[in-house]
N, C-alpha and C. Protein backbone atom coordinates (compact mmCIF):
# COMPACT_ATOMS: atom_id res chain seq x y z
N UNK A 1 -52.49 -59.53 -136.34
CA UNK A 1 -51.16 -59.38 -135.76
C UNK A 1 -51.15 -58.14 -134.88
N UNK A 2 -50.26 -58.18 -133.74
CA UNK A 2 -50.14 -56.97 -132.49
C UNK A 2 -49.62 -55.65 -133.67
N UNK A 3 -50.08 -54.91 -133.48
CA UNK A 3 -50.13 -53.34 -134.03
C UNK A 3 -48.37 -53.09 -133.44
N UNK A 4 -47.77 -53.33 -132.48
CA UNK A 4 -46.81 -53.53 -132.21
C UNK A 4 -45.92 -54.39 -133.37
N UNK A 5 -46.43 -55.47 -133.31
CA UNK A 5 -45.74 -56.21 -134.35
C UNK A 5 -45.32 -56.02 -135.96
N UNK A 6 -46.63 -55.59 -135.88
CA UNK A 6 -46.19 -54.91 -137.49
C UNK A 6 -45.70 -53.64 -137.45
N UNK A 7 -45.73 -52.51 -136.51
CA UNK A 7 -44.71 -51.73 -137.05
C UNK A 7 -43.63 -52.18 -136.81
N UNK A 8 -42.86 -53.14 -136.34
CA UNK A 8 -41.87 -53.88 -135.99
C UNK A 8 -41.41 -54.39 -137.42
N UNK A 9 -42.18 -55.21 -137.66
CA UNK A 9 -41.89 -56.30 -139.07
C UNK A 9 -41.61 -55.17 -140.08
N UNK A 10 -42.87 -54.15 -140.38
CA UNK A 10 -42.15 -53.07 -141.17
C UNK A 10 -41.13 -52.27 -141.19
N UNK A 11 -40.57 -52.01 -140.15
CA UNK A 11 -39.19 -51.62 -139.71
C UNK A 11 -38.30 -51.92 -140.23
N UNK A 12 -38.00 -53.48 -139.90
CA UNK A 12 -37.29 -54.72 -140.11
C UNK A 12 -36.98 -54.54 -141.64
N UNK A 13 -38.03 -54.68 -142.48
CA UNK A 13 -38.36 -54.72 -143.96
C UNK A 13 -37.31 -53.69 -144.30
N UNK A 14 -37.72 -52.46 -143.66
CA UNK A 14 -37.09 -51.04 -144.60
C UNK A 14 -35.80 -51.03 -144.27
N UNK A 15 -35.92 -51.59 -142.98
CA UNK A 15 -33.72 -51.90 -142.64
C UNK A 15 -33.07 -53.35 -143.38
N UNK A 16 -33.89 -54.34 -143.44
CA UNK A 16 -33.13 -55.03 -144.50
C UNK A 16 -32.60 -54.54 -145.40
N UNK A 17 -33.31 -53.93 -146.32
CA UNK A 17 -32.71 -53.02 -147.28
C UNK A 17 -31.62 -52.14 -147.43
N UNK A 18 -32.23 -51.18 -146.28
CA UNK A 18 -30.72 -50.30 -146.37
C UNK A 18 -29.81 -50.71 -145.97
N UNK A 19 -29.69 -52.15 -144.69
CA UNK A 19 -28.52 -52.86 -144.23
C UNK A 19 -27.98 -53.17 -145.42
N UNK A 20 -28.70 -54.13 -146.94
CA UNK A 20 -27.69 -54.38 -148.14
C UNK A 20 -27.06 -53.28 -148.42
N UNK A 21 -27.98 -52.02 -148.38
CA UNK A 21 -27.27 -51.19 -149.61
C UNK A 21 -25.74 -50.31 -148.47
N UNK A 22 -25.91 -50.73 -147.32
CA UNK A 22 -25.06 -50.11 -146.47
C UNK A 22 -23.69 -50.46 -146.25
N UNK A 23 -22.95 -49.63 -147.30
CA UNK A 23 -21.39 -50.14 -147.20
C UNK A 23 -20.72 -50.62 -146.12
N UNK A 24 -19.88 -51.65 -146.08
CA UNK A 24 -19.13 -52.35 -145.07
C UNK A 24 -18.13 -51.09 -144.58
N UNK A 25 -17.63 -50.17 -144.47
CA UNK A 25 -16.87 -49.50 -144.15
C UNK A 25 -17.70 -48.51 -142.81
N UNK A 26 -18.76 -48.68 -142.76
CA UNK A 26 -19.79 -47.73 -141.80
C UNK A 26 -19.66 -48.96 -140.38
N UNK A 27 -19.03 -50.16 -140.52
CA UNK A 27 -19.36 -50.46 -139.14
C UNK A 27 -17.84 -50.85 -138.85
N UNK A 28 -17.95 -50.94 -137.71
CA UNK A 28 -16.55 -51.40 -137.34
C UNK A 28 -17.05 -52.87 -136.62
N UNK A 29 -15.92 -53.57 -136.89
CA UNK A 29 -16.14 -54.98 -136.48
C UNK A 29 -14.50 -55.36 -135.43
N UNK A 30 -15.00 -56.35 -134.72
CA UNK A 30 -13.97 -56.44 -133.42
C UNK A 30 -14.48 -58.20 -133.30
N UNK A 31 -13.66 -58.77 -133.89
CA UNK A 31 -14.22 -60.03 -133.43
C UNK A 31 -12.92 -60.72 -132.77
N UNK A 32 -13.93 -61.77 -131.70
CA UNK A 32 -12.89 -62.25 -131.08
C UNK A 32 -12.41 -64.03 -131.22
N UNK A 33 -11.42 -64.99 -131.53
CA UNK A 33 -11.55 -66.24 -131.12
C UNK A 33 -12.14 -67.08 -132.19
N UNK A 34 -11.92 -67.25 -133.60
CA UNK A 34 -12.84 -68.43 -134.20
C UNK A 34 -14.24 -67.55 -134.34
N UNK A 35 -14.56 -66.47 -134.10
CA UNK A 35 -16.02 -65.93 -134.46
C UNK A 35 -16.71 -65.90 -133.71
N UNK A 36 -16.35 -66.52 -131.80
CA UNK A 36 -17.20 -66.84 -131.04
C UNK A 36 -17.76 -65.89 -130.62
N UNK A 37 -16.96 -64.62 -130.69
CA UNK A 37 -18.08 -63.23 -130.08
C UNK A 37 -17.42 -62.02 -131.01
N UNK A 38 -18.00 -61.02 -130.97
CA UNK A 38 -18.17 -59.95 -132.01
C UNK A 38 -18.65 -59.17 -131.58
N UNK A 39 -18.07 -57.66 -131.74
CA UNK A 39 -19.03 -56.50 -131.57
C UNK A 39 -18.50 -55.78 -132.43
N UNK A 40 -19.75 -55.12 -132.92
CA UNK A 40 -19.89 -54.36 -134.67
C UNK A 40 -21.00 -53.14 -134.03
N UNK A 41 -20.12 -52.10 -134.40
CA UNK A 41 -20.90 -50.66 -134.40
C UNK A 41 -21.60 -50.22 -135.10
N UNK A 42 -22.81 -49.44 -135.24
CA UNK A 42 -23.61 -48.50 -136.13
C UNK A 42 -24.22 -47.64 -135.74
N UNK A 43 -23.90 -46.27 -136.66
CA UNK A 43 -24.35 -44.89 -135.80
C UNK A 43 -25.27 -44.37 -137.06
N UNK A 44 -26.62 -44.20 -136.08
CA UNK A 44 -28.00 -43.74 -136.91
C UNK A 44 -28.73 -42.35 -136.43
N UNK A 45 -28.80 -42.00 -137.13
CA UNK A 45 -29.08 -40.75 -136.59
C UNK A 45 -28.58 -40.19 -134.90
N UNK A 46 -27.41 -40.11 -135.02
CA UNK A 46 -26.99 -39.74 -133.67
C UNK A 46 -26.69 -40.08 -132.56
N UNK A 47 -26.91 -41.25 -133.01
CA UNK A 47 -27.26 -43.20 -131.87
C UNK A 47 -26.14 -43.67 -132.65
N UNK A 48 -25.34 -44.20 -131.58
CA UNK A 48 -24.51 -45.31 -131.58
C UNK A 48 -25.23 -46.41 -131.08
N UNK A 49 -24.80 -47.52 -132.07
CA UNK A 49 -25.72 -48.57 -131.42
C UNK A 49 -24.19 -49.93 -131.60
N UNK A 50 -24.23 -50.44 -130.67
CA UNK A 50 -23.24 -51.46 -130.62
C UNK A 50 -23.90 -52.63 -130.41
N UNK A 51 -23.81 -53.87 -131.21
CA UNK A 51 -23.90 -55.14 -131.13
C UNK A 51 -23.11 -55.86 -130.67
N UNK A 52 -23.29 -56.69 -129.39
CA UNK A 52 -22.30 -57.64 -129.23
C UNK A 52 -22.74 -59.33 -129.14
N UNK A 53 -21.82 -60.06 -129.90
CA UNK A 53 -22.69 -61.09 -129.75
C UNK A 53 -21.89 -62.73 -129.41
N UNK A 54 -21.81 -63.04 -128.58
CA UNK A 54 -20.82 -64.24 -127.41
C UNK A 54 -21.92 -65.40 -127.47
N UNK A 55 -21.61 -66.47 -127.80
CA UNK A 55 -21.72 -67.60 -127.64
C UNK A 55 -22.02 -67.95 -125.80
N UNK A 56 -22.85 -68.83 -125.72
CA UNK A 56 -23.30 -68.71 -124.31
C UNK A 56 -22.56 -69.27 -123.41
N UNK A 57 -21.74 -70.30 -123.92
CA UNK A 57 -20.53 -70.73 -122.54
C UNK A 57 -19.20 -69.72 -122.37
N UNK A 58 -18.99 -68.98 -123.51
CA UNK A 58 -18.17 -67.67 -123.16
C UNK A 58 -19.27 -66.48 -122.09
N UNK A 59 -20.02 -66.52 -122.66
CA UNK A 59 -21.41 -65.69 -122.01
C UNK A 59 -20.65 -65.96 -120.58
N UNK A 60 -21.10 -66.94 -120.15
CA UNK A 60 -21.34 -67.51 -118.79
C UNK A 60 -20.23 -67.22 -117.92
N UNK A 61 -19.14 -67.39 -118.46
CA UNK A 61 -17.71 -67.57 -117.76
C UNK A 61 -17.21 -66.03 -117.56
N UNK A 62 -18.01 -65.11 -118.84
CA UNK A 62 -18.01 -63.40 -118.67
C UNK A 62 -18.43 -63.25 -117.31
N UNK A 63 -19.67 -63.37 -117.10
CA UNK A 63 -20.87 -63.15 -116.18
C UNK A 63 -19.88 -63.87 -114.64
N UNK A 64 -19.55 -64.93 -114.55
CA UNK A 64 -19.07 -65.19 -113.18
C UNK A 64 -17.50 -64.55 -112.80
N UNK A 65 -16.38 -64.10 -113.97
CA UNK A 65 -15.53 -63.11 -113.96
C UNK A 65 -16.14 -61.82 -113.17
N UNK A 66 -17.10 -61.23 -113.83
CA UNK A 66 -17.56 -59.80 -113.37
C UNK A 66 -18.55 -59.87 -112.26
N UNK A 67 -18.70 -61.39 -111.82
CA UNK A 67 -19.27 -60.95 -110.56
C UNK A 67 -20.75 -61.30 -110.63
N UNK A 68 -21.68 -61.54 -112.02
CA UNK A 68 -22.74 -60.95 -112.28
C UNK A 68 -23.85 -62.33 -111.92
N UNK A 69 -24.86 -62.20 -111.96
CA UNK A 69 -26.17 -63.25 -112.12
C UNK A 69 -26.12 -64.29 -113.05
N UNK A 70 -26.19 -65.56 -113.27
CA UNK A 70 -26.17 -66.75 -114.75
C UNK A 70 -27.36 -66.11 -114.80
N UNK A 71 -27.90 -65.51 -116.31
CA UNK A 71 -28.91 -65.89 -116.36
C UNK A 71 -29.94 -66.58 -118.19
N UNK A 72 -27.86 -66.76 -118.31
CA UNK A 72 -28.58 -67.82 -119.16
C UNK A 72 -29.80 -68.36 -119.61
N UNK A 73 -30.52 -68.37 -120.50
CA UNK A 73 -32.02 -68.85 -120.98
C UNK A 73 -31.61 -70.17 -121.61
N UNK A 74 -32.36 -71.66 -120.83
CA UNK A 74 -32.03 -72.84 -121.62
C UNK A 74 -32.44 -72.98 -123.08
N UNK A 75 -31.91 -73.50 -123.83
CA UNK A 75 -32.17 -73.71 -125.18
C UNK A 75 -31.73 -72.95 -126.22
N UNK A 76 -30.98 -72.15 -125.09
CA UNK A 76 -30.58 -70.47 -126.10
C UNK A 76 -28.91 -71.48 -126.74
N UNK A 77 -28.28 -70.52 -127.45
CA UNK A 77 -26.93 -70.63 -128.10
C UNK A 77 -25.99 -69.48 -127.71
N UNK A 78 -26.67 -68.69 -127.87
CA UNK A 78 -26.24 -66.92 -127.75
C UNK A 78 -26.49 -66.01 -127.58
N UNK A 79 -25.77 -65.29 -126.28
CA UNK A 79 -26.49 -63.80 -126.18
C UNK A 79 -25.99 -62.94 -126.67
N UNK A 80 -26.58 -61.78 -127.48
CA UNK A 80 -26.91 -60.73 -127.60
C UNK A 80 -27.15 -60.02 -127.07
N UNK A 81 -25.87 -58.58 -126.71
CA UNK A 81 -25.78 -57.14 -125.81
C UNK A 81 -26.15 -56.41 -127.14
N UNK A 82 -27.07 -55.24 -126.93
CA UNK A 82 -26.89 -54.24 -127.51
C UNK A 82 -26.62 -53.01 -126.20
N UNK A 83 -25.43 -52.07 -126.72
CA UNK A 83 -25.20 -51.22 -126.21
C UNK A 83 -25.64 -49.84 -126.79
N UNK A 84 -26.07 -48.94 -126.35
CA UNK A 84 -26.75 -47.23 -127.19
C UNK A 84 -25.73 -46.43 -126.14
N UNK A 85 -25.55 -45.34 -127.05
CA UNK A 85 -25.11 -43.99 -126.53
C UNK A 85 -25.18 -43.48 -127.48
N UNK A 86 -25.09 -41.85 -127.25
CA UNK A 86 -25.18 -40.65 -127.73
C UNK A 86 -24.07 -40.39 -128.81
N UNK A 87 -24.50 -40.44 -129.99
CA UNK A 87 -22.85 -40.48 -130.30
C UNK A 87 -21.96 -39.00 -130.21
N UNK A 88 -22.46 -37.58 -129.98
CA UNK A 88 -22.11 -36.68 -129.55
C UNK A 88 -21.48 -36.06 -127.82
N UNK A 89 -22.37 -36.98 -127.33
CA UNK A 89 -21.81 -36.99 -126.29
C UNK A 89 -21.47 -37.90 -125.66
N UNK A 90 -21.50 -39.33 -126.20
CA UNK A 90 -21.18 -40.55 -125.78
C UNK A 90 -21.55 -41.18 -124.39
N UNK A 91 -22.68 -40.37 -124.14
CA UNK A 91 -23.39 -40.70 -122.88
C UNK A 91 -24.47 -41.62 -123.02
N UNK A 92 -24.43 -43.22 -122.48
CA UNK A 92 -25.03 -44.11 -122.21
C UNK A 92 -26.97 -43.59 -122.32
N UNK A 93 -27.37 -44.35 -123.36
CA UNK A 93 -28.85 -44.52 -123.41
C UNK A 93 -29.38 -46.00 -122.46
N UNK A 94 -30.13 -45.42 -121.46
CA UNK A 94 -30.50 -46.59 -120.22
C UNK A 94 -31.66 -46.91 -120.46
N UNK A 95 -32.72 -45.61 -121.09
CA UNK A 95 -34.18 -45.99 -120.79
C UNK A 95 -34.82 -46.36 -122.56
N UNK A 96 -34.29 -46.91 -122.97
CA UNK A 96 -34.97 -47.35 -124.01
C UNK A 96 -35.40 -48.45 -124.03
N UNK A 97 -36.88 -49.13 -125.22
CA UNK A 97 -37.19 -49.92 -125.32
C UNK A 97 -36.59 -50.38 -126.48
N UNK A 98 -36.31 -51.82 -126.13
CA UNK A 98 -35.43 -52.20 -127.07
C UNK A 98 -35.95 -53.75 -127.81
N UNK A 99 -36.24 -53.86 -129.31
CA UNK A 99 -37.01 -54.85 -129.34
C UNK A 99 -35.64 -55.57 -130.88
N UNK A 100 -35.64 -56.92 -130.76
CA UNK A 100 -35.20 -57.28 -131.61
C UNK A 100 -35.51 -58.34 -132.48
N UNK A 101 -34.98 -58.76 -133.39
CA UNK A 101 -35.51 -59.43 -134.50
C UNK A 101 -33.91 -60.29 -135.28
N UNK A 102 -33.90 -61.30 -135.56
CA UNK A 102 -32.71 -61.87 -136.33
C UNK A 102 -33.26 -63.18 -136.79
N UNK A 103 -32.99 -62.81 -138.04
CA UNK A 103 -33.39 -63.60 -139.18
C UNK A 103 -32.49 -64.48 -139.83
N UNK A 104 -32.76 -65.66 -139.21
CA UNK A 104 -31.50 -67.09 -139.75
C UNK A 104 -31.25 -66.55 -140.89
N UNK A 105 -29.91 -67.91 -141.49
CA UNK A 105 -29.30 -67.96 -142.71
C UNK A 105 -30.77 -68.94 -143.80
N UNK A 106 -31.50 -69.86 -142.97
CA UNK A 106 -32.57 -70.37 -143.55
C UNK A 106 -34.21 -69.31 -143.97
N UNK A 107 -33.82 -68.25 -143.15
CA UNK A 107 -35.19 -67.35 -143.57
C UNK A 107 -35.79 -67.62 -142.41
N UNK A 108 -35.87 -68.33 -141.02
CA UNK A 108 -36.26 -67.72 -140.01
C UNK A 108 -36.54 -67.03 -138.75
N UNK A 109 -37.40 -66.52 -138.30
CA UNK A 109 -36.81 -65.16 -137.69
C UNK A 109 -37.13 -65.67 -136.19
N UNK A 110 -36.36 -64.50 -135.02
CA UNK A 110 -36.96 -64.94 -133.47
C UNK A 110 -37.36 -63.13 -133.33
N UNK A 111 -37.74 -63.30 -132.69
CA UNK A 111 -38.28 -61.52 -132.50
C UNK A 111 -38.48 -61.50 -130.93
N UNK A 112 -37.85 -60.63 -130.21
CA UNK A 112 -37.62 -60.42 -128.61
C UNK A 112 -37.95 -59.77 -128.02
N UNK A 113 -38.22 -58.97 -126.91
CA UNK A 113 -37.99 -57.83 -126.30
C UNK A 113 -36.62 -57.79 -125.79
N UNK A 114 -35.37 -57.06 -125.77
CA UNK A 114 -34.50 -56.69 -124.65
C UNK A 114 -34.39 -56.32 -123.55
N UNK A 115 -33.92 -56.91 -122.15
CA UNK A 115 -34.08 -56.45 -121.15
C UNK A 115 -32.45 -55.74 -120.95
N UNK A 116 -32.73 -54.31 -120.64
CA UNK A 116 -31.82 -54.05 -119.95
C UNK A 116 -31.00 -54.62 -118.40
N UNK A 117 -29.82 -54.87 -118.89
CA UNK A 117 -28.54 -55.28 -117.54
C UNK A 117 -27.82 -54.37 -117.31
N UNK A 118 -27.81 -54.26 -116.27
CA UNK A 118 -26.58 -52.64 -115.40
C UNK A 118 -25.75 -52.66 -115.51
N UNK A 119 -25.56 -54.14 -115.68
CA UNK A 119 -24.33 -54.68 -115.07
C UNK A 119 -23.17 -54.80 -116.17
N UNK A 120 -23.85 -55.41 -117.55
CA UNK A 120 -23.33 -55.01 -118.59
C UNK A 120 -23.71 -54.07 -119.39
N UNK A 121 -24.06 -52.85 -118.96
CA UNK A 121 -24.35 -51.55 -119.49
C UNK A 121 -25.46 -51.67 -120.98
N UNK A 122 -25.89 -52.78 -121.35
CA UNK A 122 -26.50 -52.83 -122.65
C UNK A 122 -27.90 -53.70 -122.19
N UNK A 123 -28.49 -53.67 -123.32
CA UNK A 123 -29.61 -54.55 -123.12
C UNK A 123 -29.18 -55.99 -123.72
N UNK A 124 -29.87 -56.72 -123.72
CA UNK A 124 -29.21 -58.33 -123.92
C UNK A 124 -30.44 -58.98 -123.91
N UNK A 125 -30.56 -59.89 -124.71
CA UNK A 125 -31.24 -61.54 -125.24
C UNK A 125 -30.41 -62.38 -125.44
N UNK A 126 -31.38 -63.34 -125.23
CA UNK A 126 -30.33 -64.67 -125.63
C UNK A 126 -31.41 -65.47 -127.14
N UNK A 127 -30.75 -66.19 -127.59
CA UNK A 127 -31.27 -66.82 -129.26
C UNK A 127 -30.85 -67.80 -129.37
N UNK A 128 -31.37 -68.71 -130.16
CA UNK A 128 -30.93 -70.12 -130.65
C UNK A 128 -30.42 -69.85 -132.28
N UNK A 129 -29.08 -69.60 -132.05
CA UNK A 129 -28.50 -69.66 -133.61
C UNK A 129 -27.83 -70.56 -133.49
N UNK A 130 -28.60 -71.76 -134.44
CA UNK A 130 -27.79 -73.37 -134.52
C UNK A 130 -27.14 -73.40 -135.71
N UNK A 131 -27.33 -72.67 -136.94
CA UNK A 131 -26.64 -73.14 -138.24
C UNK A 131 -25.46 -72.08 -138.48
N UNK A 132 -24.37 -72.72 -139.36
CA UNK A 132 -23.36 -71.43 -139.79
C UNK A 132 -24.09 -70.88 -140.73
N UNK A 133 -24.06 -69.65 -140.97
CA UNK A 133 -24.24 -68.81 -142.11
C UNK A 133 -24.34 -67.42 -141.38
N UNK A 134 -24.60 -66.29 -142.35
CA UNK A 134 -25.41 -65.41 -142.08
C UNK A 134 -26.72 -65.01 -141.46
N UNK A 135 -26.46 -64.40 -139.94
CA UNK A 135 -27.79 -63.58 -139.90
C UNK A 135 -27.80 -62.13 -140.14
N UNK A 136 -29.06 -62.00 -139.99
CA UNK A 136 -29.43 -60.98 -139.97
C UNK A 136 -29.93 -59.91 -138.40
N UNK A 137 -29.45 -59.10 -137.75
CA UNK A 137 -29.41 -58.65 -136.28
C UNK A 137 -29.78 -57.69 -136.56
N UNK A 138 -31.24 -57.23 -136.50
CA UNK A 138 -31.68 -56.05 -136.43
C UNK A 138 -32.94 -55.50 -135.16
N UNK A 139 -32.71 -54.15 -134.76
CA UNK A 139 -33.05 -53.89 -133.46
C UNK A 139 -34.29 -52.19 -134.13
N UNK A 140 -34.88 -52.24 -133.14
CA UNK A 140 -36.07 -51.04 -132.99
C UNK A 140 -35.57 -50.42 -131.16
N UNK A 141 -35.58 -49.46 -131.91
CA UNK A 141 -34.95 -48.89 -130.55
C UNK A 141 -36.30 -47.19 -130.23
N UNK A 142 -36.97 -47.73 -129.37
CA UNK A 142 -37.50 -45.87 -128.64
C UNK A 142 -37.56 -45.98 -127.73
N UNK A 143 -37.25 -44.54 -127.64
CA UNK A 143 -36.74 -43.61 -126.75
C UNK A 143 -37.70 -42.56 -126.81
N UNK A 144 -38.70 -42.32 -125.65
CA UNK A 144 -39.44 -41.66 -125.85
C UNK A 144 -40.36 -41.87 -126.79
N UNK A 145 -41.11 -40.89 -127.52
CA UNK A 145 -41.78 -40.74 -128.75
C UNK A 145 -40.84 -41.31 -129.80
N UNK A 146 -39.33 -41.33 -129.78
CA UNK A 146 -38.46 -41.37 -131.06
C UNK A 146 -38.09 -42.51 -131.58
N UNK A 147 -38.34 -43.47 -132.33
CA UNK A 147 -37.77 -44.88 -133.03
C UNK A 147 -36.83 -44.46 -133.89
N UNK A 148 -36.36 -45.44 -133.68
CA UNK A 148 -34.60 -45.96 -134.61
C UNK A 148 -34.78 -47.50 -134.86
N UNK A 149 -33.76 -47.17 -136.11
CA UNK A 149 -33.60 -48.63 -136.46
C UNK A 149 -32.61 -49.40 -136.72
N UNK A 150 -31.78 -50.19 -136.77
CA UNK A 150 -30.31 -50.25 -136.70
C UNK A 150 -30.27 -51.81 -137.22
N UNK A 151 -29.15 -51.79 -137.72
CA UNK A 151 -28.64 -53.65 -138.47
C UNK A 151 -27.48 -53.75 -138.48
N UNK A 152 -27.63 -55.16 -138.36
CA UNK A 152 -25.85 -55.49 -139.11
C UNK A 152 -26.01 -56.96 -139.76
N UNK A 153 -25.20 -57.35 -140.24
CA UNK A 153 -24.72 -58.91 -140.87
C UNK A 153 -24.03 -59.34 -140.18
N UNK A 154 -24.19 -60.85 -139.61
CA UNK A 154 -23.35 -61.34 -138.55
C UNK A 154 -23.06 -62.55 -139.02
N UNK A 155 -21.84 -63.41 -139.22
CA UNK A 155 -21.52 -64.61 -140.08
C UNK A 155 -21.20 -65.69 -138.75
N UNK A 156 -21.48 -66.29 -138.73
CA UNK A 156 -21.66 -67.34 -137.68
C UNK A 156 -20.88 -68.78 -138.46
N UNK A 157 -19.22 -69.02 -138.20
CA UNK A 157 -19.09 -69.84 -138.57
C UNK A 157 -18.71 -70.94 -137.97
């Protein structure tokens, strides 16, 4: 396996965990419409990290409102923004690598790279989440020499 990958998967592992043991009161949740999109905060060591997550025909109709590129991925369901800033100074993190991972309600996983968009200030993927239940949305974030790791629970109903 890519040496990449597994410190990835191990990541993943040690944030599953603390995502259970991580009281619901640490994120804030904003959902919009029947569940169709959501953004849920988490601040990790000093990093704000914001999840947002829209269903792809809301996606789409965002994207031609603001002007922006379709760039929709076929087969996808949903994209996924993650947004970073500073949480002290609340100044936008642009240059990070941003890699993600979300692990169905069945136990399986898609694992990504994020490409940063300007346009919506965050990095963004798109995913095939076909079943209701619980996932699991967890991200590896460096910056520089520095990794972070960040989660949330996302109920997809």
């Amino acid at each position: 396996m890519n040496p990449l990958l597994q410190r990835f998967a191990a990541a993943a592992a040690v944030l599953t965990v603390w995502a259970l043991a991580l009281p619901a009161a640490a994120q804030h949740d904003h959902t919009h419409g029947a569940g169709q999109a959501a953004t849920r905060e988490v601040l990790v060591d000093g990093l704000r990290v914001a999840f947002h997550v829209m269903e792809n025909t809301a996606h789409r109709r965002m994207l031609r409102e603001m002007k922006l590129k379709d760039n929709v991925e076929p087969g996808t369901t949903h994209n996924v923004t993650v947004m970073l800033s500073e949480a002290a100074s609340k100044r936008p993190v642009t240059d990070a690598a941003v890699g993600m991972k979300i692990v169905e309600p069945g136990g399986g996983e898609q694992i990504r790279q994020l490409a940063y968009n300007a346009g919506l200030k965050g990095y963004e993927g798109y995913f095939r989440l076909p079943e209701k239940g619980t996932y699991e949305l967890l991200v590896l974030v460096r910056i520089g020499e520095e990794r972070k790791t960040a989660g949330i629970r996302w109920d997809l109903k």
